[in-house]
Structure formats: structure tokens, C-alpha cells
C-alpha atoms as a PDB file:
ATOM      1  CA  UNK A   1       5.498  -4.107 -11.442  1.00  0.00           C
ATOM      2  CA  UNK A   2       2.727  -1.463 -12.641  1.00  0.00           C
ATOM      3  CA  UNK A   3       3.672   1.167 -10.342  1.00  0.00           C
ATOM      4  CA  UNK A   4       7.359   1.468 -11.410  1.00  0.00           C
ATOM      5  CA  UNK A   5       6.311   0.631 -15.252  1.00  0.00           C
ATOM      6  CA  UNK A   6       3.584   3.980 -14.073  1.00  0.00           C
ATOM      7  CA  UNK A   7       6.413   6.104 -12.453  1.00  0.00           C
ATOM      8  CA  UNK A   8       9.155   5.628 -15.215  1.00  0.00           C
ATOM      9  CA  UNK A   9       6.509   6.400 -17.582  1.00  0.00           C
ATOM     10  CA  UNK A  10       5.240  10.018 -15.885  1.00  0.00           C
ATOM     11  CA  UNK A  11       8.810  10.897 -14.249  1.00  0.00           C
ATOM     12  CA  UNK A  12      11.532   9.075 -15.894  1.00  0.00           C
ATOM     13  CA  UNK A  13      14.203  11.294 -13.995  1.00  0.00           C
ATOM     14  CA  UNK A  14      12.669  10.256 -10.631  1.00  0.00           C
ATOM     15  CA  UNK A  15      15.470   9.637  -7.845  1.00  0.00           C
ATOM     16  CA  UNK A  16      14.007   9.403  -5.063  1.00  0.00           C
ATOM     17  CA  UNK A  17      10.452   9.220  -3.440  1.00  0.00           C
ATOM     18  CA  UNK A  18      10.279  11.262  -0.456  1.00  0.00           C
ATOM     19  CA  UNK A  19       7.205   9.734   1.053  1.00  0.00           C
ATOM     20  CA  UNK A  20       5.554   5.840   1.047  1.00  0.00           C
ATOM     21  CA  UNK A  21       2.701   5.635   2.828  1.00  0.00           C
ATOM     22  CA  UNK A  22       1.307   1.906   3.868  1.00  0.00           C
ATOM     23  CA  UNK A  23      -1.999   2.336   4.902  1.00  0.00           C
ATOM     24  CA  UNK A  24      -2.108  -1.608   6.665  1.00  0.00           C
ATOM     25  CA  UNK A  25       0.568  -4.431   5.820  1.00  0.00           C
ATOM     26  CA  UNK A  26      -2.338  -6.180   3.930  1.00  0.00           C
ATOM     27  CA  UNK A  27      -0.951  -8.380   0.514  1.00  0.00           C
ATOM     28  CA  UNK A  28      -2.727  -6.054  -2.184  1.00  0.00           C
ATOM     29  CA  UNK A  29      -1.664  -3.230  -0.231  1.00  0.00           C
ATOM     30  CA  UNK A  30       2.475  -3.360   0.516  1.00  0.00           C
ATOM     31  CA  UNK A  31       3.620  -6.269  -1.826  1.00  0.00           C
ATOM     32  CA  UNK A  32       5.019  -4.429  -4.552  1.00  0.00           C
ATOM     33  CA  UNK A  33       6.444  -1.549  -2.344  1.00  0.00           C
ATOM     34  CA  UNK A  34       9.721  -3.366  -1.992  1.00  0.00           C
ATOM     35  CA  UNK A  35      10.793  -2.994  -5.498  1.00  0.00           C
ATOM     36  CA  UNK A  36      10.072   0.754  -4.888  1.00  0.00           C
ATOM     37  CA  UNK A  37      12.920   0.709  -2.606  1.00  0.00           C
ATOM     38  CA  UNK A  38      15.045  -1.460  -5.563  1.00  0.00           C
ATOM     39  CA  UNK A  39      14.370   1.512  -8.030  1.00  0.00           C
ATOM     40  CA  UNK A  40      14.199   4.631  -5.685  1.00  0.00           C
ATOM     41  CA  UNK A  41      15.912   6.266  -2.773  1.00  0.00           C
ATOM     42  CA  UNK A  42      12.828   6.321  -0.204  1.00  0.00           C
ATOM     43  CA  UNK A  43      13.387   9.431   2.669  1.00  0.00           C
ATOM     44  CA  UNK A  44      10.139   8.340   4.927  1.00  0.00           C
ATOM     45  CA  UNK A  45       7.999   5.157   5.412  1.00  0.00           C
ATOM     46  CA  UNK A  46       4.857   5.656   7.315  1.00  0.00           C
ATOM     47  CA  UNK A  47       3.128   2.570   8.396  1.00  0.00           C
ATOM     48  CA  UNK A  48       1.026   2.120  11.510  1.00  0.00           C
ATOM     49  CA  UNK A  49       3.931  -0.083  13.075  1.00  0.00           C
ATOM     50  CA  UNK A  50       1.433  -3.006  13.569  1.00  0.00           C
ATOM     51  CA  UNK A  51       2.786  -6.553  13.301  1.00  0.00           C
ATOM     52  CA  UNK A  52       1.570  -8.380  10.342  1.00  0.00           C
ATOM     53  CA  UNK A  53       3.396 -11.840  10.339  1.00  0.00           C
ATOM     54  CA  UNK A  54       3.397 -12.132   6.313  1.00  0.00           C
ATOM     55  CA  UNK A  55       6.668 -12.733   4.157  1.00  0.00           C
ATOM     56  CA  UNK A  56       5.424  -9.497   2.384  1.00  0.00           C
ATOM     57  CA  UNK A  57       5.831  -7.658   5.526  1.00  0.00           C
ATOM     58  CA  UNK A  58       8.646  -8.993   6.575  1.00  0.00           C
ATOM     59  CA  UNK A  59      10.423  -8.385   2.653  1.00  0.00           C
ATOM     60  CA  UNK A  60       9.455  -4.314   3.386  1.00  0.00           C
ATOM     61  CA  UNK A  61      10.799  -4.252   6.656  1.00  0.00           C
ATOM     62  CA  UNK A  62      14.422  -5.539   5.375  1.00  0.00           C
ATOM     63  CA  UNK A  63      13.993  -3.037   2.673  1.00  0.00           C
ATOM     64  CA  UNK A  64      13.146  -0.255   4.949  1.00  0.00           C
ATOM     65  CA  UNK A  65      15.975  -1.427   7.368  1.00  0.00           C
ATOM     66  CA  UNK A  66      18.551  -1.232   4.800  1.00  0.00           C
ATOM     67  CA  UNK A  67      17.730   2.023   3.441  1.00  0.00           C
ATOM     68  CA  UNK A  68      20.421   4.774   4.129  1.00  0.00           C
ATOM     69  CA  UNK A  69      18.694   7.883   5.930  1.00  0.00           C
ATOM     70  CA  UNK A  70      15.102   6.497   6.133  1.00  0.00           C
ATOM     71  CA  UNK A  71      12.873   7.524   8.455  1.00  0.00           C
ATOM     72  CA  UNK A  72      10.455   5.129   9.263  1.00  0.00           C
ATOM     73  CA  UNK A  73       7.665   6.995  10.970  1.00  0.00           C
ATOM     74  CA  UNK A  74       4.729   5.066  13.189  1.00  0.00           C
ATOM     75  CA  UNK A  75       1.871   5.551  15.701  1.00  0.00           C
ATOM     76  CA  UNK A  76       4.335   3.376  17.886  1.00  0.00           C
ATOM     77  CA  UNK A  77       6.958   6.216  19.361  1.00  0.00           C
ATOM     78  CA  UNK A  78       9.328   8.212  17.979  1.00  0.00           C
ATOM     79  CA  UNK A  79      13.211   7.402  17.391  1.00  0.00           C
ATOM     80  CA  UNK A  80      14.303   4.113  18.525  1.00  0.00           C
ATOM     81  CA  UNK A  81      14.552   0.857  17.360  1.00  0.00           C
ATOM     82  CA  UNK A  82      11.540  -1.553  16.750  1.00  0.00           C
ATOM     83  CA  UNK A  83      11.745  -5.404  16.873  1.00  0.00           C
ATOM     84  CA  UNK A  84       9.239  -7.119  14.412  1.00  0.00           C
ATOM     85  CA  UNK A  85       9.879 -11.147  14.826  1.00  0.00           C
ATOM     86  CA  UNK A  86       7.906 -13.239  12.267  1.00  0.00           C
ATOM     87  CA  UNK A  87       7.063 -16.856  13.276  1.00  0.00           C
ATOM     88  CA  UNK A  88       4.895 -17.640   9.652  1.00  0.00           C
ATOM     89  CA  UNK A  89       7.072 -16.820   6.997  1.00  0.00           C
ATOM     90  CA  UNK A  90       9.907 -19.652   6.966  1.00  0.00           C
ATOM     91  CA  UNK A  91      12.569 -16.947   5.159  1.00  0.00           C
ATOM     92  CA  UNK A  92      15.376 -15.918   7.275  1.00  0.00           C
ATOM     93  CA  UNK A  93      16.093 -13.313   8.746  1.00  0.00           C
ATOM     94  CA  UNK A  94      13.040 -14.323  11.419  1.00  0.00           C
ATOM     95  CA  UNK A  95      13.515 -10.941  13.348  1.00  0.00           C
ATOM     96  CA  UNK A  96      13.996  -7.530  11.463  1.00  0.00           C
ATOM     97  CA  UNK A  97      14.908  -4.349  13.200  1.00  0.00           C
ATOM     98  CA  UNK A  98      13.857  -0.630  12.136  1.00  0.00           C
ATOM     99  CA  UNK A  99      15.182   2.609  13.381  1.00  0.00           C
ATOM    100  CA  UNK A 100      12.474   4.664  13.994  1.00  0.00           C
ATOM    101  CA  UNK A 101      12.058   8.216  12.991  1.00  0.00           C
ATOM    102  CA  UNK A 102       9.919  10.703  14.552  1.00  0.00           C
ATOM    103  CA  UNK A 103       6.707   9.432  15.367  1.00  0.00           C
ATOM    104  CA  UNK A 104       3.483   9.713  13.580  1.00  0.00           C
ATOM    105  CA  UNK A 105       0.877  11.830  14.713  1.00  0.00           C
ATOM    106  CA  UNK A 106      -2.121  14.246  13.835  1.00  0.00           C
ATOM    107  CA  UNK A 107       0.433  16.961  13.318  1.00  0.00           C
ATOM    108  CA  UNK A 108       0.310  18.086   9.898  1.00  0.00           C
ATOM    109  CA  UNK A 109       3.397  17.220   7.782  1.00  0.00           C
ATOM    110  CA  UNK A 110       4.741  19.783   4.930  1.00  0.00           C
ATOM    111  CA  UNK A 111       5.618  18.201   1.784  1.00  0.00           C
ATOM    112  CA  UNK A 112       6.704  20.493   0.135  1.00  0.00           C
ATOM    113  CA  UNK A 113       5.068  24.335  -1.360  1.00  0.00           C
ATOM    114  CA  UNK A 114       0.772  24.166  -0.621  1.00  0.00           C
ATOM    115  CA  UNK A 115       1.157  20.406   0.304  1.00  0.00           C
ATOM    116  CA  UNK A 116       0.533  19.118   3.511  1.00  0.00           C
ATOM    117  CA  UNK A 117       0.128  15.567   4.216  1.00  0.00           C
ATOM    118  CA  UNK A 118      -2.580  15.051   7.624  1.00  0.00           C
ATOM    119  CA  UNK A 119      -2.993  11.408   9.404  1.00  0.00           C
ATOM    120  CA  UNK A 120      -6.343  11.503  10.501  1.00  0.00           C
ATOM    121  CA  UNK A 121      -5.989   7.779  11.774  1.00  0.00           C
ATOM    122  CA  UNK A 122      -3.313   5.896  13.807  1.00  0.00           C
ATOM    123  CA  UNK A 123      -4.642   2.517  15.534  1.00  0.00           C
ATOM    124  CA  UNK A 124      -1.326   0.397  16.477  1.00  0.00           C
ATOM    125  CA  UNK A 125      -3.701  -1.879  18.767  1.00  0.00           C
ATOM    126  CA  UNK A 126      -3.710  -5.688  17.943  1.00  0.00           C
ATOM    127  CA  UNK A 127      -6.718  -6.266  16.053  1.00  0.00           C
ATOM    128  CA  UNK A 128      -8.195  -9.607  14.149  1.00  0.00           C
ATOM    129  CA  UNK A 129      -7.897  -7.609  11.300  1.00  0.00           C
ATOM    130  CA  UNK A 130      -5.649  -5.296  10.326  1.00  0.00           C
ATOM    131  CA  UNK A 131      -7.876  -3.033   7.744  1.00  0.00           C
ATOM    132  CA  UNK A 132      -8.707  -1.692  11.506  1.00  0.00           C
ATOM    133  CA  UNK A 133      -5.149  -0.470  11.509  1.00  0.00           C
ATOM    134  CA  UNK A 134      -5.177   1.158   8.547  1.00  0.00           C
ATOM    135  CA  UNK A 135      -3.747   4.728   7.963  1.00  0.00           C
ATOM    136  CA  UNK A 136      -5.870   7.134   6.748  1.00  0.00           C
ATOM    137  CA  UNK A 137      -4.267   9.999   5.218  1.00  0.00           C
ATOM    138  CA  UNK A 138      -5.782  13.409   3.945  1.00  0.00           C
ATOM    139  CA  UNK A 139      -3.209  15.516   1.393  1.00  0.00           C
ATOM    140  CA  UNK A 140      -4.130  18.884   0.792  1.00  0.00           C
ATOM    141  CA  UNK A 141      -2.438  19.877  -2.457  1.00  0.00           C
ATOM    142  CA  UNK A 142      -3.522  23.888  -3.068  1.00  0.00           C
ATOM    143  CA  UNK A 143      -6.917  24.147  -2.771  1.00  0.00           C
ATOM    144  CA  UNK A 144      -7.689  20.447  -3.721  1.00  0.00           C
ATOM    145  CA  UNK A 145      -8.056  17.774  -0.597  1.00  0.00           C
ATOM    146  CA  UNK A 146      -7.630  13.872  -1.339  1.00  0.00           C
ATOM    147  CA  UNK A 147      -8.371  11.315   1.423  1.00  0.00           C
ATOM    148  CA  UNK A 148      -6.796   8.255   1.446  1.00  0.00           C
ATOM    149  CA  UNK A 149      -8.425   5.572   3.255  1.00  0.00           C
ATOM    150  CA  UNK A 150      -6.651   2.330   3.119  1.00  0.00           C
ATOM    151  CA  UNK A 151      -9.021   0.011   3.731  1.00  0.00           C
ATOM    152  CA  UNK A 152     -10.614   1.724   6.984  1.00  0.00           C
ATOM    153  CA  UNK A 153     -13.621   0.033   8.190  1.00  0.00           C
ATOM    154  CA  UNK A 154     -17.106   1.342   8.977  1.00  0.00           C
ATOM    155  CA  UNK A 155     -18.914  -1.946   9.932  1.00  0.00           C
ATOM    156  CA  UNK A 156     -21.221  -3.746   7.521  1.00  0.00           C
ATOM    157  CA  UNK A 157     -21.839  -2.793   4.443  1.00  0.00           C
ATOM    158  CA  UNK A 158     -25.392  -0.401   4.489  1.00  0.00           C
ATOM    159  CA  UNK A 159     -26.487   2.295   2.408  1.00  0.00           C
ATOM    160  CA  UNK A 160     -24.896   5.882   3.028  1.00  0.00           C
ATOM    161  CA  UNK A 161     -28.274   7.375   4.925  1.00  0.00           C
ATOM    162  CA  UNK A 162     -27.116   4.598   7.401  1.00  0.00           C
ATOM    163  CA  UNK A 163     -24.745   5.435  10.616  1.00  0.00           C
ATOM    164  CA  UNK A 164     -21.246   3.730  10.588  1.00  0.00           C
ATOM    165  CA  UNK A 165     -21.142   1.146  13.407  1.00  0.00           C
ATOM    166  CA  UNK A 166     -20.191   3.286  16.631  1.00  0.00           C
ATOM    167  CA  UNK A 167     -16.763   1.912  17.141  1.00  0.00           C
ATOM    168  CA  UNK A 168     -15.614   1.978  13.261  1.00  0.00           C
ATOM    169  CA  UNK A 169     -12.927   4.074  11.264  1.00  0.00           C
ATOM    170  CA  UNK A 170     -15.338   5.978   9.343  1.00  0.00           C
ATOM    171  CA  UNK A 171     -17.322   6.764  12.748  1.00  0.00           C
ATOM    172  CA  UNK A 172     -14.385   8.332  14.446  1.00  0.00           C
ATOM    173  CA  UNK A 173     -13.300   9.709  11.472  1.00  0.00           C
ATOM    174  CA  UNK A 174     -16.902  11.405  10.985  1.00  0.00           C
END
């Protein structure tokens, strides 16, 4: 796994990751979060709480259940439990269930001193594809500002001087 091999490398004291963010439940995207959850104590997940029916999905979810003190954070509702029941992935457990924390919204969260983390988009709707769900994030560390898109969508691909489709990510985000 690159990312741990990356994080023991830069911080080889590292304990525990306060925040994971999964920007959709795509493979590329959340399969090698689990083993984050092997190496570190994790204090918040935030994931659009969208189904996915994938064994990756289902392999964070167990992870995320079984972590002492998480707070798993979605555009779903705040604390309470949420049912996710897989019918594709043959493993067992075929249901997993996730306290929830508080819920996800456009409030900006404090990270810690002259970092804020801002969700600029939440879409928990069923959609064909779930890039549509993805969680786009904005951390302002001092005066720099990163965005984090996920894969959000903005409709075919088309030079920038061209509009993003009406109903797209990038549209709403613009």
C-alpha cells in the first residue's frame, strides 16, 4: 500500500488520522482506505453515505463500524445508525451497520490552527453513477486554498471557454 509506505515515510510517529475523506465509494478511490484503519486510529470518516454495492465498500464500512470513537459523518442525517445491505459482493457479513456522527453539511469544519475543511458538495441521491455523488471538499490551510474534487462531473468533456452542462457538479459548484 503506497499511501501507508507515503505516511510512514513523512510521519513515522503518526497515531492517528483525524480526518478520511471519501469523495465517492468508487474502486481507485476507497480500496486501500481500509488498511488505513489497520495502521491508524481514524476520529472521522466523511463519505456521502451513498450505497455502492462493491466488496470494497462493504470492507470500509466493517472497518469504519469497528472503529472505537469514529464518527462517521454523511449528507444522510446526523447521529443514528445507517443500514448498508450489499446483495453483489458474496462475503459475509451481507448487511453492515454505522453509527453516525453529526451530519455533513456546508458548515465549515476546524481542523485544527488556520485550517478549515469546507464541503462544497453533498449529493446522497441514487444516481447511475456515483462520480455524481462525489464529495467535493475545499481546505483552507493559512492563506493557501486546495479543492478537492473527487471525481465531480461537469458533463462532456469540452474546452474550458465552454459552459459545464447545466445540471453538473462543476455547474453548481460555479
Amino acid at each position: 500500500n503506497r499511501v501507508l509506505a507515503y505516511l510512514a515515510k513523512i510521519r513515522p510517529e503518526l497515531e492517528v488520522i483525524d480526518h478520511v475523506v471519501l469523495s465517492h465509494a468508487h474502486k481507485d478511490h476507497l480500496e486501500l482506505l481500509p488498511d488505513i484503519f489497520d495502521r491508524f486510529s481514524v476520529r472521522h470518516l466523511w463519505d456521502s453515505g451513498r450505497l455502492y454495492d462493491s466488496c470494497g465498500y462493504r470492507r470500509l464500512l466493517l472497518h469504519a463500524a469497528a472503529e472505537p470513537g469514529l464518527q462517521y459523518h454523511t449528507g444522510l442525517g446526523g447521529p443514528g445508525s445507517q443500514r448498508f445491505r450489499f446483495a453483489r459482493c458474496t462475503a459475509t457479513p451481507k448487511e453492515v451497520v454505522v453509527e453516525r456522527g453529526a451530519a455533513m453539511t456546508r458548515t465549515p469544519v476546524t481542523l485544527g490552527p488556520g485550517a478549515v475543511m469546507n464541503i462544497l458538495h453533498i449529493d446522497t441521491a441514487l444516481h447511475e453513477d456515483p462520480n455524481e455523488n462525489s464529495v467535493v471538499v475545499r481546505l483552507d490551510l493559512g492563506g493557501r486554498r486546495i479543492l478537492l474534487m473527487g471525481d465531480a462531473e461537469a458533463g462532456r468533456r469540452a474546452p474550458p471557454s465552454v459552459a459545464p452542462e447545466p445540471n453538473s457538479v462543476e455547474a453548481e459548484l460555479l
